[in-house]
Protein backbone atom coordinates (compact mmCIF):
# COMPACT_ATOMS: atom_id res chain seq x y z
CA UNK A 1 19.07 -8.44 13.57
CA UNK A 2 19.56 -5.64 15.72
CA UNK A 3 17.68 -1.96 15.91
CA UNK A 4 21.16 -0.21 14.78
CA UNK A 5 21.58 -2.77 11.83
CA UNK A 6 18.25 -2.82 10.33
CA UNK A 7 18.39 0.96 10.46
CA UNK A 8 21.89 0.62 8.97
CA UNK A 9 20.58 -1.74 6.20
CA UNK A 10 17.44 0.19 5.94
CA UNK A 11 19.39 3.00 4.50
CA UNK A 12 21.62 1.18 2.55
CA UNK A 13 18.56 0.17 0.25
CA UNK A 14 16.86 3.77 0.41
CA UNK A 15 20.21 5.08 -0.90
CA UNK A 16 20.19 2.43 -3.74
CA UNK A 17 16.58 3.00 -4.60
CA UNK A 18 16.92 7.01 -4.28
CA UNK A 19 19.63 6.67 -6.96
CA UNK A 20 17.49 5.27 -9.92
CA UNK A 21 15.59 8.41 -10.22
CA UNK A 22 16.66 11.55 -10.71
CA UNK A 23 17.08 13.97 -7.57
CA UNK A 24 14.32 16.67 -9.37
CA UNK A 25 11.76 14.00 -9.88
CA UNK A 26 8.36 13.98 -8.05
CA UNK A 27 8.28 10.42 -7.45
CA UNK A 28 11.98 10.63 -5.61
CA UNK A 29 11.45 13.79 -3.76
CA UNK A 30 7.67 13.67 -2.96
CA UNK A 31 6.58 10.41 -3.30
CA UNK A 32 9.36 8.25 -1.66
CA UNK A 33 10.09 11.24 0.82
CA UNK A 34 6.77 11.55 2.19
CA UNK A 35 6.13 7.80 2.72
CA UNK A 36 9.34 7.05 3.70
CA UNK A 37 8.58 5.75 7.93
CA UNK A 38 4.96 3.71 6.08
CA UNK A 39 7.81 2.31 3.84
CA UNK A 40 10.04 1.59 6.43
CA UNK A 41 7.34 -0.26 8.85
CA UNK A 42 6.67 -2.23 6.19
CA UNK A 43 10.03 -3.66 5.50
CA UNK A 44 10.60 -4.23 9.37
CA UNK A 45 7.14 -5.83 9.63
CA UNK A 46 7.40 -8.11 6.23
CA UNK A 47 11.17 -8.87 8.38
CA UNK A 48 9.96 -9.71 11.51
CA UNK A 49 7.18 -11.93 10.65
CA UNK A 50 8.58 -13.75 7.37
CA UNK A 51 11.66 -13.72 7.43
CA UNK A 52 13.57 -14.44 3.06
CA UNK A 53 14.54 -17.83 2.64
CA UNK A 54 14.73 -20.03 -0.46
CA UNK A 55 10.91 -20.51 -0.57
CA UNK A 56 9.63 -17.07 0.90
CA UNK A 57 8.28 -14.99 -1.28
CA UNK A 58 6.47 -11.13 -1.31
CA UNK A 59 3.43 -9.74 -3.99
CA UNK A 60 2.96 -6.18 -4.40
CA UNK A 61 -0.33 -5.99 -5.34
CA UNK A 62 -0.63 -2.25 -6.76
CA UNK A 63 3.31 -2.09 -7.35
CA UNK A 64 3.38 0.76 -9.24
CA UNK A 65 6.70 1.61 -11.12
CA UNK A 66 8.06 -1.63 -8.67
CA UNK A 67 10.10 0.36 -6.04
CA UNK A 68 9.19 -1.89 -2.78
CA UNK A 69 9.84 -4.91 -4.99
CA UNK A 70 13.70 -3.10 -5.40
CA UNK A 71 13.91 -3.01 -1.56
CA UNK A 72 12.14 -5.99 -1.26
CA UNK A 73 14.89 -7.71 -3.27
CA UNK A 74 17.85 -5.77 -1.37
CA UNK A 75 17.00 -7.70 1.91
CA UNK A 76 17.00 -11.30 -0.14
CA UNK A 77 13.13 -11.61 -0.61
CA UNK A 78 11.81 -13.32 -3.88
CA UNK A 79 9.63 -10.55 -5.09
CA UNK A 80 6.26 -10.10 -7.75
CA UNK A 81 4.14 -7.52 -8.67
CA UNK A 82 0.64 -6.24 -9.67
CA UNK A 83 -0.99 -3.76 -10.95
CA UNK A 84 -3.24 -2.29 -13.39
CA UNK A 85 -1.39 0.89 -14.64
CA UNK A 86 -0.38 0.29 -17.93
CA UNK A 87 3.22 0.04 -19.21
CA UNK A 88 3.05 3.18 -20.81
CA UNK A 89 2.27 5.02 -17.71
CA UNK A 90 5.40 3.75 -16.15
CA UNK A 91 8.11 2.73 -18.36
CA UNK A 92 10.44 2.40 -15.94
CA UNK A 93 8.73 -0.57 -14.19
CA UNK A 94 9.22 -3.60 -17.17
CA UNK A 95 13.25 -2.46 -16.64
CA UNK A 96 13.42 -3.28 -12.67
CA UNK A 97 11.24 -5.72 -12.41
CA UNK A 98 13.19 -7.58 -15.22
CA UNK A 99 17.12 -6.74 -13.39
CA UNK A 100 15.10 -8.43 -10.09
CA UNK A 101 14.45 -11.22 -11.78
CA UNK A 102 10.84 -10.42 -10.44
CA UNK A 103 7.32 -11.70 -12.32
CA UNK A 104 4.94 -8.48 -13.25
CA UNK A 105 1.49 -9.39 -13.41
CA UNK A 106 -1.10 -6.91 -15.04
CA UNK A 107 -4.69 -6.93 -13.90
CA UNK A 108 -7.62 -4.90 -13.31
CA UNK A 109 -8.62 -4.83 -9.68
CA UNK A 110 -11.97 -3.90 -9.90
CA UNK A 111 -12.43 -6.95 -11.75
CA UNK A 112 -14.19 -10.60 -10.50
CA UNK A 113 -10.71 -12.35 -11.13
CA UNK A 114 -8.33 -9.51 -10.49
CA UNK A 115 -5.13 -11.74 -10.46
CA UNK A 116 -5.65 -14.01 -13.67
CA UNK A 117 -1.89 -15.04 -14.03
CA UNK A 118 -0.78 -15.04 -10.25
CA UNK A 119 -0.24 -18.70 -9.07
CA UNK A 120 -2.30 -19.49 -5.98
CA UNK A 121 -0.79 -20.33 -2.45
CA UNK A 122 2.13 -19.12 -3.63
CA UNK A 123 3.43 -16.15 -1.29
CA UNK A 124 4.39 -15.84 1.65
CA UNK A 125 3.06 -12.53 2.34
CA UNK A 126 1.64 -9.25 0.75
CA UNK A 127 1.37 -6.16 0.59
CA UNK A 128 -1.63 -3.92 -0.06
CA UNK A 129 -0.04 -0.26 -0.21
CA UNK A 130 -2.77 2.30 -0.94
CA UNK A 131 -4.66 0.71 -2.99
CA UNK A 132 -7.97 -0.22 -0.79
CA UNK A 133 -9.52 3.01 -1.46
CA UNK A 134 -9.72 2.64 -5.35
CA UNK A 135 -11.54 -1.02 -5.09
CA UNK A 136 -14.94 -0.47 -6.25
CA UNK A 137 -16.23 -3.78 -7.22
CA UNK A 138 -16.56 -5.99 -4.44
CA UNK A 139 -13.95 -5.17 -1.91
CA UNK A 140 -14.04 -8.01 0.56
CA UNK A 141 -14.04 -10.43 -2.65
CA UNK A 142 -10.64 -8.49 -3.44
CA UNK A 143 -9.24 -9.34 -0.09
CA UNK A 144 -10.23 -12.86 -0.84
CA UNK A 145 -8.55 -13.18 -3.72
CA UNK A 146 -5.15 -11.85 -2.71
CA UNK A 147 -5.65 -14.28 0.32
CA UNK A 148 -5.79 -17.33 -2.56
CA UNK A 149 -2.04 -15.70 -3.58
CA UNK A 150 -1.02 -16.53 -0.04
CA UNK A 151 0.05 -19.76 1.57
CA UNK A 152 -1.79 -20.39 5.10
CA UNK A 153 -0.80 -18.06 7.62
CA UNK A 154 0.54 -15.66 4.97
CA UNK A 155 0.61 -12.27 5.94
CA UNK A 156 -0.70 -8.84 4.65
CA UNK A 157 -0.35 -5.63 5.10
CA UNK A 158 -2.97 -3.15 4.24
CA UNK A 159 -2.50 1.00 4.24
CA UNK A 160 -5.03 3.49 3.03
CA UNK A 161 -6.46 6.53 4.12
CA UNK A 162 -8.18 7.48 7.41
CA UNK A 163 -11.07 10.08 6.60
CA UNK A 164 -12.01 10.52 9.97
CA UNK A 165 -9.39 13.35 11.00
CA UNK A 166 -9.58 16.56 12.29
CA UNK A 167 -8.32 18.02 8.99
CA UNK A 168 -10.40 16.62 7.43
CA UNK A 169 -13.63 17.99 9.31
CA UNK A 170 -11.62 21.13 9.03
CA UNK A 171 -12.31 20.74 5.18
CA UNK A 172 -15.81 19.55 5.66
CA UNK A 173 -16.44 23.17 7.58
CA UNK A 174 -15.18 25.08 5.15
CA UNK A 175 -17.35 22.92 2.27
CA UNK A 176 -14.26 21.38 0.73
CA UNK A 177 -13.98 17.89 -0.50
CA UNK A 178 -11.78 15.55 1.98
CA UNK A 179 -11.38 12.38 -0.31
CA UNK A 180 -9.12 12.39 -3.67
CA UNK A 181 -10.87 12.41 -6.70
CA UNK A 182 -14.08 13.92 -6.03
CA UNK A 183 -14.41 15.84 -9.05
CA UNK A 184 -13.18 12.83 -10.88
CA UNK A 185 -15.24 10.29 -9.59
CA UNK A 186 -18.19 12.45 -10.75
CA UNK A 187 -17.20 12.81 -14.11
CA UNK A 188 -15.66 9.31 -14.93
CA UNK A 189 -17.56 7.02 -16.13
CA UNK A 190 -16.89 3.33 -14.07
CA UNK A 191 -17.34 1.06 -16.94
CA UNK A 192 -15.50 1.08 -20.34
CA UNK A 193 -17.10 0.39 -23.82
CA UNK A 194 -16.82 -3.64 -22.92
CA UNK A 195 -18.32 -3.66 -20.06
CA UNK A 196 -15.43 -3.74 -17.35
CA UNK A 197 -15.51 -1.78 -14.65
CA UNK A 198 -12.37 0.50 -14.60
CA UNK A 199 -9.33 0.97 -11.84
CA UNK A 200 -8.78 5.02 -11.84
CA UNK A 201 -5.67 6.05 -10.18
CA UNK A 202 -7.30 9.49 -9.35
CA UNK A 203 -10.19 8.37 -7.74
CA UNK A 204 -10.63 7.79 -4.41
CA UNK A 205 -13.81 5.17 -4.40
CA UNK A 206 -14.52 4.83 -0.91
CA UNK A 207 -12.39 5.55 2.41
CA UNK A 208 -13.30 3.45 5.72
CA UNK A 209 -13.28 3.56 9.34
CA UNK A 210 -10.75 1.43 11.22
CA UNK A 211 -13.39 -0.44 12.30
CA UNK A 212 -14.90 -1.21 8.87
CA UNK A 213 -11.51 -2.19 7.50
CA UNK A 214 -10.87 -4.71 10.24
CA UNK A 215 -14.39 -6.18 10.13
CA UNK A 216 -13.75 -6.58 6.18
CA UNK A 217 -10.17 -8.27 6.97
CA UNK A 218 -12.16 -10.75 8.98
CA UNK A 219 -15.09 -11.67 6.87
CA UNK A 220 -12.41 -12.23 3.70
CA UNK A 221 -10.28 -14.62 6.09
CA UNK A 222 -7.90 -12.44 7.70
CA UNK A 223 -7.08 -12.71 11.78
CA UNK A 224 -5.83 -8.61 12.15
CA UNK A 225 -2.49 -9.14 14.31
CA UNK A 226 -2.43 -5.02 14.55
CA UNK A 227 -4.40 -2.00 13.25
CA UNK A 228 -2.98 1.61 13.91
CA UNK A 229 -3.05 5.07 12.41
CA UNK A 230 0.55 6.53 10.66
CA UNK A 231 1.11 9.85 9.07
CA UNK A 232 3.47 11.44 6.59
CA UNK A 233 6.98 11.36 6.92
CA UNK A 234 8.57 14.99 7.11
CA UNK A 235 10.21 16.52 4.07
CA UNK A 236 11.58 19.45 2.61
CA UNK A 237 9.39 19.56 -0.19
CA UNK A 238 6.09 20.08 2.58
CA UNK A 239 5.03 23.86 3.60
CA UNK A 240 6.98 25.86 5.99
CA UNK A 241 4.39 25.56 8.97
CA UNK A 242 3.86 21.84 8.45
CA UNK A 243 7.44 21.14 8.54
CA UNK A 244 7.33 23.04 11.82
CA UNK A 245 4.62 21.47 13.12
CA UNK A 246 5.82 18.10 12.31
CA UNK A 247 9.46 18.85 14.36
CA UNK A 248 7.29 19.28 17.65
CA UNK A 249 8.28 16.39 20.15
CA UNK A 250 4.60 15.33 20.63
CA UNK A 251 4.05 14.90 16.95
CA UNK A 252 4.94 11.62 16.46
CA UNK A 253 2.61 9.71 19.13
CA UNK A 254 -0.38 12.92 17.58
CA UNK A 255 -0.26 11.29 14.06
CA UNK A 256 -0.69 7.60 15.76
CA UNK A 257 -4.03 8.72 16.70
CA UNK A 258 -7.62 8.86 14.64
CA UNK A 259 -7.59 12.52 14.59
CA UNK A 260 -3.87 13.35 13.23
CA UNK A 261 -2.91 9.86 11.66
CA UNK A 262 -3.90 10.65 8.16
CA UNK A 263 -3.65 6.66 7.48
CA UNK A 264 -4.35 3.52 8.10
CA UNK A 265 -1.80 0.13 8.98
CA UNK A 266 -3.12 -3.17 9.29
CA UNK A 267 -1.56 -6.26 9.49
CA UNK A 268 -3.04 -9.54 8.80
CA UNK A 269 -2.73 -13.58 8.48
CA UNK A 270 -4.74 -15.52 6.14
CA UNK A 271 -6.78 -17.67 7.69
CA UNK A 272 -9.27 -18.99 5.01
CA UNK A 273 -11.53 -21.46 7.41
CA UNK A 274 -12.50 -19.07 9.64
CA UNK A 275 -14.05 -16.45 7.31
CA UNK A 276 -17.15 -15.19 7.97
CA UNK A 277 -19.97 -14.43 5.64
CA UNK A 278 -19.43 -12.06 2.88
């Protein structure tokens, strides 16, 4: 596949998936808009290093309402999804994932068996899409257990925020809290009246260095094929002086950098025998 026709096809789905919400919505206009190149990567990365066939298959674990399973499935990947939201809190999500064809599996992820109804060795590759930073029990023995979803040499990819930006020691100077959730993580309690610890989709647990995050990768099993920082995709919906910023020729290669690159990509393989200790 060429440059021009993955860009070609690349917009193809983004039109279809743009069109099952409407245009005031916050999820269409915000959300998809402002992770729009992350999304993109991802699709050319899953592409290029796992190609669909008959037996390849992709897990979203944190899927949300299901949206990268929908592009997912436009470029002929078998597709599942995770995720511990409720179907209340996104109706939308039994609806596609049932026109894919695709299996939705709840589960709490801050749980010792956060995947009770996946089948093991099973995909081909998965993705981990903001999600890291709200794992509070045990987060190496999370990246362990998506690895048992994957067959050998599966592949995941991992994004989640980079604290360590200039921004945010802007924030920091002025006494403002950097990481999502603060006030929330104070005031919510972390276990519920059985005793499970709880997944909060407004807190922000922890946030790690690149380096953490890859030595975590390798002690769960995971050889890291690339690690780099990514930023926000521009949209109409940001501030005036961002939007300006962000036109600025030099901003691109800026935001691939620790200081501008408000996030972190990392792709891995499972490799289960050469974990280190945990």
């Amino acid at each position: 596949m060429t440059r021009r026709t993955s860009v070609d096809s690349f917009r193809k789905a983004w039109s279809k998936l743009g069109a099952l919400y409407p245009p005031a919505s916050w999820f269409r206009d915000e959300h998809l808009a402002e992770n729009r190149n992350r999304i993109e990567r991802i699709l050319c990365d899953i592409m290029r290093l796992s190609r669909p066939g008959p037996d390849v298959r992709v897990i979203d674990v944190g899927c949300f309402n299901g949206f990268l399973c929908y592009l997912l499935h436009q470029y002929g990947y078998q597709t599942a999804g995770t995720d511990a939201l409720l179907d209340s809190a996104v109706p939308e999500r039994q609806e596609l994932m049932a026109s894919l064809n695709a299996p939705y599996y709840p589960g709490n992820f801050n749980q010792p068996n956060p995947f009770p109804d996946c089948p093991r060795q099973h995909y081909s590759a998965a993705i981990l899409g903001e999600v890291f930073e709200h794992i509070l029990y045990h987060p190496v023995g999370f990246l362990q257990q998506i690895g048992a979803l994957l067959t050998p040499g599966g592949i995941l990819i991992l994004t989640t925020p980079n604290p360590y930006t200039l921004a945010n020691a802007v924030r920091m100077l002025r006494g403002r809290g950097f990481i999502w959730g603060d006030t929330e993580f104070a005031t919510f309690p972390k276990i519920d009246s059985r005793g499970h610890m709880i997944t909060h989709e407004q807190v922000h647990y922890r946030e790690y260095s690149r380096e953490v995050l890859v030595d975590a990768m390798q002690r769960a099993g995971f050889k890291v094929l690339e690690a780099r920082y990514i930023g926000p995709s521009l949209h109409a919906k940001q501030p005036l002086l961002t939007r300006c910023i962000k036109r600025l020729p030099f901003w691109p290669w800026l935001q691939g950098t620790r200081l501008f690159g408000s996030g972190h990509y990392i792709v891995a393989q499972w490799q289960p025998n050469g974990a280190s200790q945990s």
